[in-house]
C-alpha atoms as a PDB file:
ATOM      1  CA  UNK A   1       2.437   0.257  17.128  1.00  0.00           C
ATOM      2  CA  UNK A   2       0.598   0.203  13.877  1.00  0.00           C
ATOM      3  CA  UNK A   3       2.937   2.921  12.259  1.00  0.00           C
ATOM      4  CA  UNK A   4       5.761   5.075  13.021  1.00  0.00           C
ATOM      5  CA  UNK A   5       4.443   7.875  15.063  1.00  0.00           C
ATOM      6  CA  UNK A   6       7.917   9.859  14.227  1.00  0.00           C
ATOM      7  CA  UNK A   7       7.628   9.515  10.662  1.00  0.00           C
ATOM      8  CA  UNK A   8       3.798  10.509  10.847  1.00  0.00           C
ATOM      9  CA  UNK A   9       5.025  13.871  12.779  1.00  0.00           C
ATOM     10  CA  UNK A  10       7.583  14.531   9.488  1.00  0.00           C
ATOM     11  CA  UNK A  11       4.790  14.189   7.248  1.00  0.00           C
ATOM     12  CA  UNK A  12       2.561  16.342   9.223  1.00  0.00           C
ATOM     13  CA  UNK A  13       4.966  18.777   9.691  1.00  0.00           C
ATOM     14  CA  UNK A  14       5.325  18.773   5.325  1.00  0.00           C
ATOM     15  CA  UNK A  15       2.129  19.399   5.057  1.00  0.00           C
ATOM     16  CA  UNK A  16       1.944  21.902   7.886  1.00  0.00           C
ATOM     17  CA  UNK A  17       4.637  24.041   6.398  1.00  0.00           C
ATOM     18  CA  UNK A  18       2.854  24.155   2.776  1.00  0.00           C
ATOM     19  CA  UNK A  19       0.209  24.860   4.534  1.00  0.00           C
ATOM     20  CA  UNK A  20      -1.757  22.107   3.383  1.00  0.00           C
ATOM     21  CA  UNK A  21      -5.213  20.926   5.032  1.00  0.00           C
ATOM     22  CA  UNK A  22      -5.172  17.657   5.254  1.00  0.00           C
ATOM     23  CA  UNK A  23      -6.864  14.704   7.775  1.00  0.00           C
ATOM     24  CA  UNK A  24      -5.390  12.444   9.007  1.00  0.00           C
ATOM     25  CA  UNK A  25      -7.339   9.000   8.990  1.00  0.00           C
ATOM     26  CA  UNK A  26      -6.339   5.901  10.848  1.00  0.00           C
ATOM     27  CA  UNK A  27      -7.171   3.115   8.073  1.00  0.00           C
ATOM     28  CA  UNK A  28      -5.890  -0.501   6.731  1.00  0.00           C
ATOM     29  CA  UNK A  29      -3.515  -0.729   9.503  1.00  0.00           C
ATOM     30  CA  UNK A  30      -1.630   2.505   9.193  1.00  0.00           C
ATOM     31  CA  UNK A  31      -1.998   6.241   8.894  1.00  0.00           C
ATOM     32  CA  UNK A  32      -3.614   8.109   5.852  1.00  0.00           C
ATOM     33  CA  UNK A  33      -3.172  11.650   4.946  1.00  0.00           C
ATOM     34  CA  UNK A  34      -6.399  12.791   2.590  1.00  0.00           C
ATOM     35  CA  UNK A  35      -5.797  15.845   0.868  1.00  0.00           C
ATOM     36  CA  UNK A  36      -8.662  17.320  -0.888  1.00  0.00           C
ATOM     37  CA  UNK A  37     -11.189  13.718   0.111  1.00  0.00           C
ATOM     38  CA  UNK A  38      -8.248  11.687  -2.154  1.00  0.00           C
ATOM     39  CA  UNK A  39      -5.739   9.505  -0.628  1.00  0.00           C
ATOM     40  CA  UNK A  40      -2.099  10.996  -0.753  1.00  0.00           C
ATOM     41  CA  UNK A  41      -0.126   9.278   1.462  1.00  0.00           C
ATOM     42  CA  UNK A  42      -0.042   6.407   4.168  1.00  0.00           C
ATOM     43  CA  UNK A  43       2.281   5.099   6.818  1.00  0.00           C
ATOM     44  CA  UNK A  44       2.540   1.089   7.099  1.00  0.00           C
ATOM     45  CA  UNK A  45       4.637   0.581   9.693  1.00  0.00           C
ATOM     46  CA  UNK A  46       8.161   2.396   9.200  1.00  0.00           C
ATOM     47  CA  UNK A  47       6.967   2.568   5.044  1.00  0.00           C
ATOM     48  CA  UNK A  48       5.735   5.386   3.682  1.00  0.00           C
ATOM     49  CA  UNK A  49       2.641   4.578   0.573  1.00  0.00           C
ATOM     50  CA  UNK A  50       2.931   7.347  -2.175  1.00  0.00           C
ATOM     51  CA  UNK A  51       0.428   7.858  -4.989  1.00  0.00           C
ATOM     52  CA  UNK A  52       2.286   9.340  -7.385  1.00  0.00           C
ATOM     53  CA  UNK A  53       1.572  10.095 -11.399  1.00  0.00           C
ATOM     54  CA  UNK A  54       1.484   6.701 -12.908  1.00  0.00           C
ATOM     55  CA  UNK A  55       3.637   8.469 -15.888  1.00  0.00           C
ATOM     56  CA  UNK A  56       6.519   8.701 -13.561  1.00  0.00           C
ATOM     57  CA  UNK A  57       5.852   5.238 -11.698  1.00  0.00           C
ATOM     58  CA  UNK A  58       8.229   2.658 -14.046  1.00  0.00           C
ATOM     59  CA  UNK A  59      11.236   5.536 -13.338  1.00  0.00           C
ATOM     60  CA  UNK A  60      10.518   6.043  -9.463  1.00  0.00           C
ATOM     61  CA  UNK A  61      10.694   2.435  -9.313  1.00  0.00           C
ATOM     62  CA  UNK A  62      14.260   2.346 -10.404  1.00  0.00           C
ATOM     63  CA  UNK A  63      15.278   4.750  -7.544  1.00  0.00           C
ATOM     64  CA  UNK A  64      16.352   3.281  -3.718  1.00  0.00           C
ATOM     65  CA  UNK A  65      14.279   2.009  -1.303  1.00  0.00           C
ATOM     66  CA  UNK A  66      11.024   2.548  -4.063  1.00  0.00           C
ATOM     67  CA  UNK A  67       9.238  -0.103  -4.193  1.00  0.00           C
ATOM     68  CA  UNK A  68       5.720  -1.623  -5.701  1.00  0.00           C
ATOM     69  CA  UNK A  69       3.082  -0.962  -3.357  1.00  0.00           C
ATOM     70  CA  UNK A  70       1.496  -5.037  -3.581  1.00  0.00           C
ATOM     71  CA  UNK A  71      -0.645  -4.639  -0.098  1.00  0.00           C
ATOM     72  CA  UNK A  72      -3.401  -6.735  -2.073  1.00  0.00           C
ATOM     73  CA  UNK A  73      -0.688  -9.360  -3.676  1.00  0.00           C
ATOM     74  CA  UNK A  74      -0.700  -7.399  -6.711  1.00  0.00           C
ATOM     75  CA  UNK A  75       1.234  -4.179  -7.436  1.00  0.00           C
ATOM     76  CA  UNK A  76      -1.118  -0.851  -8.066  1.00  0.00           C
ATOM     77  CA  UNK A  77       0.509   1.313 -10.661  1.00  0.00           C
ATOM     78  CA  UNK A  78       0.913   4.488  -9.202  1.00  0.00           C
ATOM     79  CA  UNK A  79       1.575   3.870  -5.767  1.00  0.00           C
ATOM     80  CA  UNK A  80       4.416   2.940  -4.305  1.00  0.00           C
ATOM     81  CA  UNK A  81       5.877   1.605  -0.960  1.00  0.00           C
ATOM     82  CA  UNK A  82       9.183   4.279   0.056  1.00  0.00           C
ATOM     83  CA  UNK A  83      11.772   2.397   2.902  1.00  0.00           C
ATOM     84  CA  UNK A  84      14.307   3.856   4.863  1.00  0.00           C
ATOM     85  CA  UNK A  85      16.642   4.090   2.490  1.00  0.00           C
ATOM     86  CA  UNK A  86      14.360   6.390   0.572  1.00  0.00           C
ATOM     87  CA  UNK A  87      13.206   8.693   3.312  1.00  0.00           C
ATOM     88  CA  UNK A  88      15.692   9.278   6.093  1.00  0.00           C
ATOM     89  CA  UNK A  89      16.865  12.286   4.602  1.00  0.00           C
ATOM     90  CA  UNK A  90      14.711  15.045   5.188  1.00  0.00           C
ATOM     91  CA  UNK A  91      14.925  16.081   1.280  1.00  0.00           C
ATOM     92  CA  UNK A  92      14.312  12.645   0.477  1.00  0.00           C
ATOM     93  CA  UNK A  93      11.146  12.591   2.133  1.00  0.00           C
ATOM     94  CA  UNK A  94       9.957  15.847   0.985  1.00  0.00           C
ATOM     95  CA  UNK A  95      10.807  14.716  -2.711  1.00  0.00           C
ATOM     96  CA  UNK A  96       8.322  11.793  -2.061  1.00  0.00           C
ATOM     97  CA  UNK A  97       5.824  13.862  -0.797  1.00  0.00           C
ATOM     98  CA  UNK A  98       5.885  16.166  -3.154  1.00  0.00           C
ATOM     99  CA  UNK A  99       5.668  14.132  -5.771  1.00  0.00           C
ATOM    100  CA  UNK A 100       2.229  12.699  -4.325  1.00  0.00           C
ATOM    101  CA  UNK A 101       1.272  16.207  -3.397  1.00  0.00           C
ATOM    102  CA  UNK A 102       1.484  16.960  -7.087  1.00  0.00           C
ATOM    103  CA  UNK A 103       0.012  14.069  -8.084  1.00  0.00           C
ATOM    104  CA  UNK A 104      -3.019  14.612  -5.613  1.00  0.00           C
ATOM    105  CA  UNK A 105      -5.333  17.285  -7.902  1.00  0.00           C
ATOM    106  CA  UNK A 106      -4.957  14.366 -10.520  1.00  0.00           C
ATOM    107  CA  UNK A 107      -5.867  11.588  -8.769  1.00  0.00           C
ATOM    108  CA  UNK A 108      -9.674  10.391  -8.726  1.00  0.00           C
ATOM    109  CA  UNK A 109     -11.528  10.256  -5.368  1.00  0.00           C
ATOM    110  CA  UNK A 110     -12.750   7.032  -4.280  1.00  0.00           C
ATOM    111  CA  UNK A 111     -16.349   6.366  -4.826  1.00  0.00           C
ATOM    112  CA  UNK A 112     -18.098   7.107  -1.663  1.00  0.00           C
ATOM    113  CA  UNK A 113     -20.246   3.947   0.075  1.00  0.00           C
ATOM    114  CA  UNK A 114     -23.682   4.827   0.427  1.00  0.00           C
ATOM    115  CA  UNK A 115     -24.841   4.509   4.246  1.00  0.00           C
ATOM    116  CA  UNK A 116     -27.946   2.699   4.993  1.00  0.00           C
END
């Protein structure tokens, strides 16, 4: 298993209840949730990746189970990699995704690869 199917039906069901569209994409080993063609959140495993405002990043970091999201080796202000200790709680989780939800009409699409 590639990512938590449990904590991929909690997010769903967020998003469901806000009545959110969203896709879900299977992608870089995990889940992705795309809101609006933008990357909001991700499952890696039993981690939850947030993109949340970079103005808010330094502070979120000093919260539990927040970490740097360094999937490349490098951190990426921004987003950030949310453990068990920062999401078992139902609120918990919903503060996280919120937080990216908010985030999401901010955040710049990827550029989209030309097909051949």
């Amino acid at each position: 298993m590639a990512f938590n199917e449990f904590l991929a039906d909690r997010v769903s069901r967020f998003f469901d209840e806000k009545r959110i569209p969203f896709i879900a994409k299977k992608m870089m080993g995990g889940l992705c949730y795309m809101i609006d063609d933008k990357m909001c959140v991700g499952i890696i495993k039993d981690e939850i990746m947030a993109r949340i405002n970079p103005d808010i990043y330094e502070e979120s970091l000093t919260k539990h189970g927040c970490n740097e999201m360094n999937f490349t080796g490098r951190p990426m202000k921004g987003y950030v990699f949310l453990n068990d200790e920062a999401i078992d709680m139902e609120e918990d989780l919903y503060y996280w995704l919120q937080l990216a939800l908010d985030f999401n009409p901010l955040a710049k699409a990827s550029k989209k690869k030309k097909k051949d």
